[in-house]
Protein backbone atom coordinates (compact mmCIF):
# COMPACT_ATOMS: atom_id res chain seq x y z
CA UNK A 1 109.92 100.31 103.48
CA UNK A 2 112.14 101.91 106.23
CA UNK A 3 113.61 99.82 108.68
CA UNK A 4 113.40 101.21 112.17
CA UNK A 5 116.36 100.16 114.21
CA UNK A 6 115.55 98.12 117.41
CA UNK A 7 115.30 100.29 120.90
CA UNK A 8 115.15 97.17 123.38
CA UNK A 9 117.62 96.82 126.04
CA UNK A 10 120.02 94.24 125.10
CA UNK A 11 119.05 92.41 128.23
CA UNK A 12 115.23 91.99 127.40
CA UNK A 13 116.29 90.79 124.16
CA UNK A 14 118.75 88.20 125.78
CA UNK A 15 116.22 86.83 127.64
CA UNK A 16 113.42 86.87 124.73
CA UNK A 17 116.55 85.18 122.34
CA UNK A 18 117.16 82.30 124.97
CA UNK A 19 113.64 82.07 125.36
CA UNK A 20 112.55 80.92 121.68
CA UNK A 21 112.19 77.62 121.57
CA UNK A 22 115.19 76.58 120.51
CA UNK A 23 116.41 73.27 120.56
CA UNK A 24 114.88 72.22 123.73
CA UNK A 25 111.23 71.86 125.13
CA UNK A 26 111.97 74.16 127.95
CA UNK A 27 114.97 77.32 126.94
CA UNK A 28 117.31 78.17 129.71
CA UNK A 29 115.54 81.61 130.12
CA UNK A 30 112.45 79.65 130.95
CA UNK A 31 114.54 77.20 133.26
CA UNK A 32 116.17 80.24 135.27
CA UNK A 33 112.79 82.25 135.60
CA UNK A 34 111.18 82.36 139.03
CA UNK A 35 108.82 79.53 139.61
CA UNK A 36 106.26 81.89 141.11
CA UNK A 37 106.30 83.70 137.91
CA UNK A 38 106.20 80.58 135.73
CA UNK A 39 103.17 78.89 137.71
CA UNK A 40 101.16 82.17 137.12
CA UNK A 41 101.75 82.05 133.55
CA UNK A 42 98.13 82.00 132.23
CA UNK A 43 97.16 79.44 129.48
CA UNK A 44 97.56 80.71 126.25
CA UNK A 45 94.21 81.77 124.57
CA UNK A 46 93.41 80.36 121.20
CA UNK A 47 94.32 84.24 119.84
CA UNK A 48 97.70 83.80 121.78
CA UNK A 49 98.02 80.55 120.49
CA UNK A 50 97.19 81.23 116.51
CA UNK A 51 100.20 84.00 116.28
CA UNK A 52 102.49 82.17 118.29
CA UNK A 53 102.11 78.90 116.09
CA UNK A 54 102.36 81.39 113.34
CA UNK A 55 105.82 82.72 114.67
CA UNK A 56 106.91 78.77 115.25
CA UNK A 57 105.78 77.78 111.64
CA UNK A 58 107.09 80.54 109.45
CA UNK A 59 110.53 81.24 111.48
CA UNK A 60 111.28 77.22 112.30
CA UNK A 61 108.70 75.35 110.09
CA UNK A 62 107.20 73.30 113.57
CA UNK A 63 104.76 73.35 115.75
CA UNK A 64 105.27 75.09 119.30
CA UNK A 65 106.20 73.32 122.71
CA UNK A 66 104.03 73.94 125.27
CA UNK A 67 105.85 75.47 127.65
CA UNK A 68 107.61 77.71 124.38
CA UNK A 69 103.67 78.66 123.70
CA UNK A 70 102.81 79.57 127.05
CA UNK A 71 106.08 81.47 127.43
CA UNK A 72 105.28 83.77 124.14
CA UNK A 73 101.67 84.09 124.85
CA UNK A 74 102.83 85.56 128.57
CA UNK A 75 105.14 87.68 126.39
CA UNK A 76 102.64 88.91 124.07
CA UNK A 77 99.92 89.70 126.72
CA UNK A 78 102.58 91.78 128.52
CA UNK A 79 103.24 93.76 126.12
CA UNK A 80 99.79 93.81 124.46
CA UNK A 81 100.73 92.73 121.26
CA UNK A 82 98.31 92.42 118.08
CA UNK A 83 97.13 88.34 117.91
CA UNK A 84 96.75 88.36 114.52
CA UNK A 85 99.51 88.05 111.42
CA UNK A 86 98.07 91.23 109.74
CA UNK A 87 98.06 93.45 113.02
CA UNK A 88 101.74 92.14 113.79
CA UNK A 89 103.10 92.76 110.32
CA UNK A 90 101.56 96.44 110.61
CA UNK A 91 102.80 97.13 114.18
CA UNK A 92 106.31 95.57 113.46
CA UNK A 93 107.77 99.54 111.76
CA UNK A 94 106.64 101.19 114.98
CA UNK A 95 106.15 98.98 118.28
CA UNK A 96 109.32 98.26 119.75
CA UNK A 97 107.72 95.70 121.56
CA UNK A 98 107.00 93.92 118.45
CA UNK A 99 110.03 94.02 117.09
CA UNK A 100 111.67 92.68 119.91
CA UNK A 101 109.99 89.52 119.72
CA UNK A 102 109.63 89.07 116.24
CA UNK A 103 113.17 89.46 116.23
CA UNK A 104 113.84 87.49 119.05
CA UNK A 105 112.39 84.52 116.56
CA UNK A 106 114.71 85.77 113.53
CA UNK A 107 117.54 86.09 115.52
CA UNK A 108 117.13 82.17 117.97
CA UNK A 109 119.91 79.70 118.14
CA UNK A 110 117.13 77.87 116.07
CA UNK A 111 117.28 79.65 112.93
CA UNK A 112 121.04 80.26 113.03
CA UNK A 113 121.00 76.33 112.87
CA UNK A 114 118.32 75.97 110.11
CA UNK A 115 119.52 79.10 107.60
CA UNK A 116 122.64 80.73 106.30
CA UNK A 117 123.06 84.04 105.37
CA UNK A 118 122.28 84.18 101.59
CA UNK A 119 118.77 85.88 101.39
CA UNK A 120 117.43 83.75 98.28
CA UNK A 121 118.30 80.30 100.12
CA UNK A 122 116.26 81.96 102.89
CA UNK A 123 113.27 83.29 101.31
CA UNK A 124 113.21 79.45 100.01
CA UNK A 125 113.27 77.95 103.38
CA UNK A 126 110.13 80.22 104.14
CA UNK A 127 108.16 79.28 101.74
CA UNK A 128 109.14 75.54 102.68
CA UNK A 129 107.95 76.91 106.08
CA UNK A 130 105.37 78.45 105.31
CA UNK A 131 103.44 76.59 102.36
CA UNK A 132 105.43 73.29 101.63
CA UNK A 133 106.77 74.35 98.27
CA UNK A 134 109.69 75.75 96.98
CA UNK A 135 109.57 79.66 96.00
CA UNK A 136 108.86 80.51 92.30
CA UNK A 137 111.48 82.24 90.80
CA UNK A 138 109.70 85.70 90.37
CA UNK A 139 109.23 85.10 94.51
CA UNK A 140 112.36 84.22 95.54
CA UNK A 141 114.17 86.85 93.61
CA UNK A 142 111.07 89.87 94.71
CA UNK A 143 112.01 89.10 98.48
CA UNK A 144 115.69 88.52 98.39
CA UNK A 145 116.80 91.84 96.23
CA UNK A 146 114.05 93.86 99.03
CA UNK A 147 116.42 91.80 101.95
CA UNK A 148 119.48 92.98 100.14
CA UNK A 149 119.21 96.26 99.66
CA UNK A 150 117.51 96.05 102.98
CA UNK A 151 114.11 97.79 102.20
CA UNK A 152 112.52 94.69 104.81
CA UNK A 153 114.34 92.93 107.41
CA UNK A 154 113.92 88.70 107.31
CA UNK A 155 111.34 89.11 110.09
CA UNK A 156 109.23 91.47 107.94
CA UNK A 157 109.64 89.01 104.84
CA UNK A 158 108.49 86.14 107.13
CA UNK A 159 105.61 87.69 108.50
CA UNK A 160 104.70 89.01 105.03
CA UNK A 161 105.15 85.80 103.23
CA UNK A 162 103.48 83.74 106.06
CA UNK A 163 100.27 86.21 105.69
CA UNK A 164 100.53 86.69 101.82
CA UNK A 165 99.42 83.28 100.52
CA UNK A 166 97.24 82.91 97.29
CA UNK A 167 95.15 79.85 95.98
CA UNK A 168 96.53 76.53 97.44
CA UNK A 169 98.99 78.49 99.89
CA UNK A 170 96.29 80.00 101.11
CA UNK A 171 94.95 76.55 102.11
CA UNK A 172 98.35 74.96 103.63
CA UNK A 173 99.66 77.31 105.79
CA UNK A 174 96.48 77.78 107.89
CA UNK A 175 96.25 73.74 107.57
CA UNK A 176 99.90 73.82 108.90
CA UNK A 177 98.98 75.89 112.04
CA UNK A 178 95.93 73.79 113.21
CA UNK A 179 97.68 71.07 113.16
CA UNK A 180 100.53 72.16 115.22
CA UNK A 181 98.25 73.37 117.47
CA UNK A 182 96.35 69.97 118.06
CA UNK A 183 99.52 68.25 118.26
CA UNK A 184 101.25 71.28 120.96
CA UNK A 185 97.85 70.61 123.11
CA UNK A 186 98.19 66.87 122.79
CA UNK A 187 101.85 67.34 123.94
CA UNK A 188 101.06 69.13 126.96
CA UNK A 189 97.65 66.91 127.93
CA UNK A 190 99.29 63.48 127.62
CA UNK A 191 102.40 65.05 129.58
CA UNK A 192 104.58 64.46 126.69
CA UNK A 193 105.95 67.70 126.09
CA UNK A 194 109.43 66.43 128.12
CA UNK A 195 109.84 64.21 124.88
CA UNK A 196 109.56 66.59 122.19
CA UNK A 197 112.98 68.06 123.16
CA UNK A 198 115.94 68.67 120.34
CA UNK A 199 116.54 68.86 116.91
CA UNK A 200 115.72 65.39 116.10
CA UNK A 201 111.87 66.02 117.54
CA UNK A 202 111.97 69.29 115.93
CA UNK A 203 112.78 68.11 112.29
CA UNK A 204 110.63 65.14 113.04
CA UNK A 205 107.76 67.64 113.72
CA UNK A 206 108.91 69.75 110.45
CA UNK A 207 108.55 66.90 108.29
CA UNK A 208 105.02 65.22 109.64
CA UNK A 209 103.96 69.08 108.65
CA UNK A 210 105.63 68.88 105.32
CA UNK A 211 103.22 66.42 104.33
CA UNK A 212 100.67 68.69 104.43
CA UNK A 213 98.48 70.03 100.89
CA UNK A 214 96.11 71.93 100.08
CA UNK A 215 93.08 69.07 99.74
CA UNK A 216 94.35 67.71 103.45
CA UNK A 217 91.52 66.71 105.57
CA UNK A 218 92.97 67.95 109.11
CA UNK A 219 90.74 65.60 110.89
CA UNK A 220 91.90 62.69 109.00
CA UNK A 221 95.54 64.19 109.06
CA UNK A 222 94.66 63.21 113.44
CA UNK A 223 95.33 59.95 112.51
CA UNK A 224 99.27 60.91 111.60
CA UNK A 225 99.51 63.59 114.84
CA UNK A 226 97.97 60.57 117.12
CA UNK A 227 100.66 58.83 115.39
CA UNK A 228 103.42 61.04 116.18
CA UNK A 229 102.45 61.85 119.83
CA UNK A 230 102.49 57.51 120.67
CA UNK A 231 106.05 57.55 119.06
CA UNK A 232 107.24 60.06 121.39
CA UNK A 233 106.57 57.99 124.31
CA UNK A 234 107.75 54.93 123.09
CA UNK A 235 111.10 56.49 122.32
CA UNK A 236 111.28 56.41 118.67
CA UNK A 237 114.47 56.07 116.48
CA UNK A 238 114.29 59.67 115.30
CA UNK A 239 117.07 60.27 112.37
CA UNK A 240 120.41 62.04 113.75
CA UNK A 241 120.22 65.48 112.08
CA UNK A 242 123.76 66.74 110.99
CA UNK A 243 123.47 69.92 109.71
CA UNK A 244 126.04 71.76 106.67
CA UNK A 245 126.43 74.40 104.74
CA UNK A 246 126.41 74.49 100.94
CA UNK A 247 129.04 76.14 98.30
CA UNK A 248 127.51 76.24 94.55
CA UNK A 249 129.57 75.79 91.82
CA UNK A 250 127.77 79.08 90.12
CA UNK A 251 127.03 80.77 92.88
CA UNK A 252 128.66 84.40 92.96
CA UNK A 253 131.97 84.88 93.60
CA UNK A 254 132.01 84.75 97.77
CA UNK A 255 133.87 82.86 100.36
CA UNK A 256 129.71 82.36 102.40
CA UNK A 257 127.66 79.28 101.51
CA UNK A 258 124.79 79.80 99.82
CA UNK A 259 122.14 77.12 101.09
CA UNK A 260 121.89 74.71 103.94
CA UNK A 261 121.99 71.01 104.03
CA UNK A 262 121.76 68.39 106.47
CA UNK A 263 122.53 64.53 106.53
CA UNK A 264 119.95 62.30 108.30
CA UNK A 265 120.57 58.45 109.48
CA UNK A 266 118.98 56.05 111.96
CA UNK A 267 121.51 56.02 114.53
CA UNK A 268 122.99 52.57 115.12
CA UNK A 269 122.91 52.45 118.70
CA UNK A 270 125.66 49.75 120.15
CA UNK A 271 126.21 48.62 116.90
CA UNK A 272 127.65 52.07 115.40
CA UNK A 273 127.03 54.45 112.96
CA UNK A 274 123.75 53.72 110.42
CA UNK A 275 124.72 52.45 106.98
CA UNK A 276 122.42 54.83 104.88
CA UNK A 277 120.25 57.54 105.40
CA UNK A 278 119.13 61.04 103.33
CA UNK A 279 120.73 63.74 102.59
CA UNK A 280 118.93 67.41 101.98
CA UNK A 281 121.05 69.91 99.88
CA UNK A 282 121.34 72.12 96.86
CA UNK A 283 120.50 75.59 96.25
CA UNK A 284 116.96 74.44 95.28
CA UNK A 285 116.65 71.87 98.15
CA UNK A 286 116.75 67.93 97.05
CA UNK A 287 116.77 64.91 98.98
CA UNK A 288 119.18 61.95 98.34
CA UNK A 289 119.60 58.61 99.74
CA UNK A 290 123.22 57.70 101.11
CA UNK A 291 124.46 54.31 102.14
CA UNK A 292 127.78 53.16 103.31
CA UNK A 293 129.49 50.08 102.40
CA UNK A 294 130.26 48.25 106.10
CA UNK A 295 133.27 46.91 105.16
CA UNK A 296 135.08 49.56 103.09
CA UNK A 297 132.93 52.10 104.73
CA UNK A 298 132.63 54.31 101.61
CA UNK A 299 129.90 57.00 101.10
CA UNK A 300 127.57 56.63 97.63
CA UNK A 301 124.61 59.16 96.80
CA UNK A 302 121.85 58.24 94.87
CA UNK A 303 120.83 60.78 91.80
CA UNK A 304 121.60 62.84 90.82
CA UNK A 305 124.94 62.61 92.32
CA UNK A 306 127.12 60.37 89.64
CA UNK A 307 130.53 60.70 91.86
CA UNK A 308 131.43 61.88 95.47
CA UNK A 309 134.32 62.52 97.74
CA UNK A 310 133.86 62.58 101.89
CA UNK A 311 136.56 63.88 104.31
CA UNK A 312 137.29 62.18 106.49
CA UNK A 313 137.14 59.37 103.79
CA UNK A 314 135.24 56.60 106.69
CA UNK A 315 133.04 59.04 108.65
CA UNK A 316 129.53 59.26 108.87
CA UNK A 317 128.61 62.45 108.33
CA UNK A 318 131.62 63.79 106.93
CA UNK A 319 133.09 66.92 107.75
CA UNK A 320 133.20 68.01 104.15
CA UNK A 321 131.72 66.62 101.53
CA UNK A 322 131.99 67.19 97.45
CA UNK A 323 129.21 66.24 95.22
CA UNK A 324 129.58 65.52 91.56
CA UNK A 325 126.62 65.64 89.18
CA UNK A 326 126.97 65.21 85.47
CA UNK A 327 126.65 69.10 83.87
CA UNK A 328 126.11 69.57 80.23
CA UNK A 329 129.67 71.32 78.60
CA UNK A 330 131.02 72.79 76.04
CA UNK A 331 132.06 69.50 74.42
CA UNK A 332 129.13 67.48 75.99
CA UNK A 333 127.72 66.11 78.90
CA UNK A 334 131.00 66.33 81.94
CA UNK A 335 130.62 65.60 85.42
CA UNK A 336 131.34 68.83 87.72
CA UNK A 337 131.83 68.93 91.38
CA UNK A 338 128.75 71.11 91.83
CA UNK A 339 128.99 71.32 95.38
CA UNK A 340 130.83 71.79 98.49
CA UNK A 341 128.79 70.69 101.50
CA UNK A 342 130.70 71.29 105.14
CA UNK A 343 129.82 70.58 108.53
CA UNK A 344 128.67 73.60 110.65
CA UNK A 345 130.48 71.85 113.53
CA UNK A 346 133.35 72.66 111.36
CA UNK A 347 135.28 76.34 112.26
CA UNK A 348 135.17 78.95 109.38
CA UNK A 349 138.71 80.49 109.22
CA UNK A 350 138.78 84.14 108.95
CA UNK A 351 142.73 84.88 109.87
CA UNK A 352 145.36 83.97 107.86
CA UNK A 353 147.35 82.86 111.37
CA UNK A 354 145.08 80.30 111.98
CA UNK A 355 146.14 78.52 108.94
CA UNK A 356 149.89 78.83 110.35
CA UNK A 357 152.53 76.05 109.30
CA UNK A 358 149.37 74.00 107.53
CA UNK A 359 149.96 72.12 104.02
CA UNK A 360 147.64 70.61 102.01
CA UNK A 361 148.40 69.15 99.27
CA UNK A 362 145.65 67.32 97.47
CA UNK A 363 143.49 69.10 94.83
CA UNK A 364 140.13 67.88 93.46
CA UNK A 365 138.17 68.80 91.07
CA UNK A 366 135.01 66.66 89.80
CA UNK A 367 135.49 64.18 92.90
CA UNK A 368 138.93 63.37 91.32
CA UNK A 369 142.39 64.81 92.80
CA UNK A 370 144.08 66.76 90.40
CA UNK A 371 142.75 69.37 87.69
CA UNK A 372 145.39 71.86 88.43
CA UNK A 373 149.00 72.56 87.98
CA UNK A 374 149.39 73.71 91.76
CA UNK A 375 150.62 71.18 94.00
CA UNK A 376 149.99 72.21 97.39
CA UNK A 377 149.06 75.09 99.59
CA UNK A 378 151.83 75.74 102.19
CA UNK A 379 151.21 78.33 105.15
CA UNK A 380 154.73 79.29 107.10
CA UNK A 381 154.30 80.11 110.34
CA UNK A 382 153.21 83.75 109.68
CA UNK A 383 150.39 82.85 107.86
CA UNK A 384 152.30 83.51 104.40
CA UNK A 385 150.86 81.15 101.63
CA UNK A 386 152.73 79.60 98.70
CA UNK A 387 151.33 77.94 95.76
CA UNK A 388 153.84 75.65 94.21
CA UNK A 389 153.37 74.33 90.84
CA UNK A 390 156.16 72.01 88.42
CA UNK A 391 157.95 75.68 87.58
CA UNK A 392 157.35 77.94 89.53
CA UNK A 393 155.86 79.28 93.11
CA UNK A 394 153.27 81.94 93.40
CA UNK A 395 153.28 83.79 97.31
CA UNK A 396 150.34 85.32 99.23
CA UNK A 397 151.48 87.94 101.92
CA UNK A 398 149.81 87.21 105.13
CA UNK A 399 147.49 90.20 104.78
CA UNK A 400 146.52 89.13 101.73
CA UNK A 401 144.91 85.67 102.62
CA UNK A 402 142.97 87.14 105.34
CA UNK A 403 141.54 89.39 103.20
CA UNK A 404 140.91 86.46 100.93
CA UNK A 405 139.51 84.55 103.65
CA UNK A 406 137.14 87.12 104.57
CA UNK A 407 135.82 87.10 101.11
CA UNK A 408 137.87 89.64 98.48
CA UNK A 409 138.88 87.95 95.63
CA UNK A 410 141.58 87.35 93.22
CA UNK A 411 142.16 86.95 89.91
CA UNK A 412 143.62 83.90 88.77
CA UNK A 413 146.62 84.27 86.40
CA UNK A 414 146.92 81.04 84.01
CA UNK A 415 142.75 81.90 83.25
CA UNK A 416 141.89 85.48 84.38
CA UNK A 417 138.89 84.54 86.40
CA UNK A 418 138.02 85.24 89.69
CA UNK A 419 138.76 83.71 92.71
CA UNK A 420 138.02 82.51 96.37
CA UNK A 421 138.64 80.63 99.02
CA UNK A 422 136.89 79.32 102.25
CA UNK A 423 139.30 77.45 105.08
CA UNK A 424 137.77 75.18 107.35
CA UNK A 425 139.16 73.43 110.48
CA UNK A 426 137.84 70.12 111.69
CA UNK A 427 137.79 67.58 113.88
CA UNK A 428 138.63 63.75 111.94
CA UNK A 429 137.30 60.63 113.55
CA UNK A 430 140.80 59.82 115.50
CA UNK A 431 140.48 63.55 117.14
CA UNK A 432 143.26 64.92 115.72
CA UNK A 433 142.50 68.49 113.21
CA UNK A 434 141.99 68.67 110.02
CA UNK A 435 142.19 71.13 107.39
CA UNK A 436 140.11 72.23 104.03
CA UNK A 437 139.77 74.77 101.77
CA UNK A 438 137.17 75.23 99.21
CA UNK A 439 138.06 77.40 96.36
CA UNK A 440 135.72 78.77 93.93
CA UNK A 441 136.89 79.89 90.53
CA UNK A 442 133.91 81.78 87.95
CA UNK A 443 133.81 83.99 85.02
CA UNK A 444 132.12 86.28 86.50
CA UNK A 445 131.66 88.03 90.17
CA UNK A 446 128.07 87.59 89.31
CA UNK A 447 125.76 85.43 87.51
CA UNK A 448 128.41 83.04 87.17
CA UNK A 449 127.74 80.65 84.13
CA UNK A 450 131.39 79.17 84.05
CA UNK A 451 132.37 77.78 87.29
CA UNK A 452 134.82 75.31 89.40
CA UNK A 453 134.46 73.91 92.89
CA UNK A 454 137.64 72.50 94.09
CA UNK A 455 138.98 71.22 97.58
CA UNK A 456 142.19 71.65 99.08
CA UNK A 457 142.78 69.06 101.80
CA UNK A 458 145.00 66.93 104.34
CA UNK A 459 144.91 63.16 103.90
């Protein structure tokens, strides 16, 4: 299929980008618009309404808020776009109108939160989206070789897999859509809409969906939106969403995550920070309970996880977290630091200067420090890095680790595999900076069957 490049001005797709639905009830597009033109915004008709609580479920998994439906049914009138998922999916190769606002969806502050770049994680998250299950494997791996060799674009995958369900998908997604449009028009009728604001309310919204299947009676499934819409107004204790990004020990060899994650808790109000909570993660997506001892204020997981380690050691979320599950070996069953979750308020470094006159010097591997003969990672104040072990010290020009931090690899000399490292500043609890790396070692660049996650850090 031949992509066809966009031909919007980059101001109309500013505007349409702002406008999506973000992580507010009403976008700053919508905000700065002229009232006049807002207050002659027609209600959306139940055509309007169908594709644009298609666009909400398959790109963000929730239903619409009003004023983000009536601003996308003005949009699509305006432009007279096709109202239903097959007609869009058609037009999207040669209306540029169409692309522009499918886009516009693809490319929101929303999804940049929800997704990360590797296409397999994402076709998963669609199908989440889209029909409450995680993708099969023939699925997953159909959509994400067409997104990287870039026969589709992720709009045409969502649009395709949104529209393309069989048997019981067939059922939940259009079971999904009704009932975020009941609960959008019981938003806007009981005035509520100023309540479903931010990404708590959105992922609250995601998951009341998520309970949808296939044999779900949507008029007893009322009960559960009356349910939701009551909450709003009495201010409920939504979870705290903290969202991260997800290293694999065998994912390829690449210095991007692979899958996101996200810690949830029950905020503590005046009594600080909740003392358990989930946690979503893994390249097929899990959920975890987490609780913190108050008085040593330690992090545990619940299984699979057999072992973890959280940086900073007392905060909730951390800004980095290893996870250690018990993999079978060689020699038996071992427990393997399987993955490297980090916040995504944490800053990916890309330049080797920003890592200037930095040391860290504790190594772990399998939620344990040590597991190498390196002792530390020193960067002078050029950037240069030095590996020093008991005998001897191994250098890495400059140019070199920014090329390393941008994602070539190396080969690592006392076991010949390859290797890579991500280097992440962050803020610690006392507001000074921290600083991480996560290095991944595997046998192959590849379908990696023999790999190491390991964490460089400050403490």
């Amino acid at each position: 299929m031949k992509i066809i490049p966009k031909v919007a001005s980059f101001a109309s797709l500013a505007l349409l980008l702002a406008a999506c639905g973000g992580s507010s009830t009403e976008t700053p597009a919508l905000k700065s618009a002229p009232q006049a033109m807002r207050s002659a915004a027609a209600e959306p008709t139940s055509a309007d309404t169908l594709v644009v609580q298609s666009l909400y479920m398959g790109f963000f998994g929730r239903p619409a808020d009003p004023a983000g439906l009536i601003f996308w049914s003005a949009a699509l009138r305006d432009r007279n776009i096709p109202t239903t998922l097959p007609e869009l999916s058609a037009a999207y190769s040669n209306n540029a109108d169409v692309r522009v606002i499918v886009e516009a969806f693809a490319g929101s502050e929303e999804s940049r939160s929800l997704y990360v770049d590797n296409n397999a994680s994402y076709i998963n998250a669609i199908y989440l989206n889209a029909f409450n299950r995680n993708a099969e494997a023939a699925g997953r791996e159909f959509w994400s070789k067409a997104l990287d060799s870039g026969q589709v674009t992720r709009a045409q995958a969502v649009l395709a897999i949104l529209g393309g369900g069989q048997n019981d998908d067939a059922l939940v997604t259009p079971k999904k859509i009704q009932a975020a449009t009941v609960l959008t028009s019981l938003l806007a009728s009981n005035q509520l809409a100023p309540y479903y604001s931010g990404d708590r309310a959105n992922e609250a919204a995601r998951a009341l969906l998520g309970t949808i299947t296939a044999t779900t009676d949507i008029a007893v499934f009322r009960t559960e939106i009356d349910a939701f819409i009551a909450s709003l107004a009495a201010n409920p204790l939504f979870p705290t969403i903290s969202r991260y990004v997800g290293y694999h020990y065998l994912q390829d060899i690449s210095n991007a995550p692979v899958y996101a994650a996200n810690f949830s808790q029950v905020t503590g109000g005046v009594v600080g920070p909740a003392n358990n909570g989930k946690l979503t993660y893994g390249v097929t997506p899990q959920t975890v309970a987490w609780s913190r001892d108050p008085a040593t204020r330690v992090l545990t997981f619940g299984a699979p996880v057999v072992a973890s380690v959280n940086l900073p050691a007392t905060a909730v979320p951390p800004a980095v977290s290893m996870l250690c599950t018990v993999v079978p070996g060689v020699n038996g069953d071992v427990s393997k630091s399987t993955d490297v979750l980090v916040a995504r308020s944490a800053t990916q470094l890309l330049d080797a200067a920003e890592l200037a006159g930095q040391t860290l010097a504790v190594y772990r591997e399998d939620c344990a420090v040590g597991g190498s003969h390196l002792r530390s990672f020193v960067f002078d104040a050029a950037g240069n890095g030095t590996f020093a072990s008991d005998t001897s010290v191994l250098s890495l020009e400059a140019k070199l680790v920014t090329k390393t931090l941008n994602g070539q690899w190396l080969r690592d000399l006392s076991t010949g595999k390859y290797l890579v490292f991500s280097a992440y500043r962050y803020k610690r609890d006392d507001g000074t900076t921290g600083y991480a790396i996560v290095q991944h070692l595997g046998n192959h660049l590849t379908g990696v069957s023999d790999g190491v996650l390991a964490v460089w850090s400050q403490e």
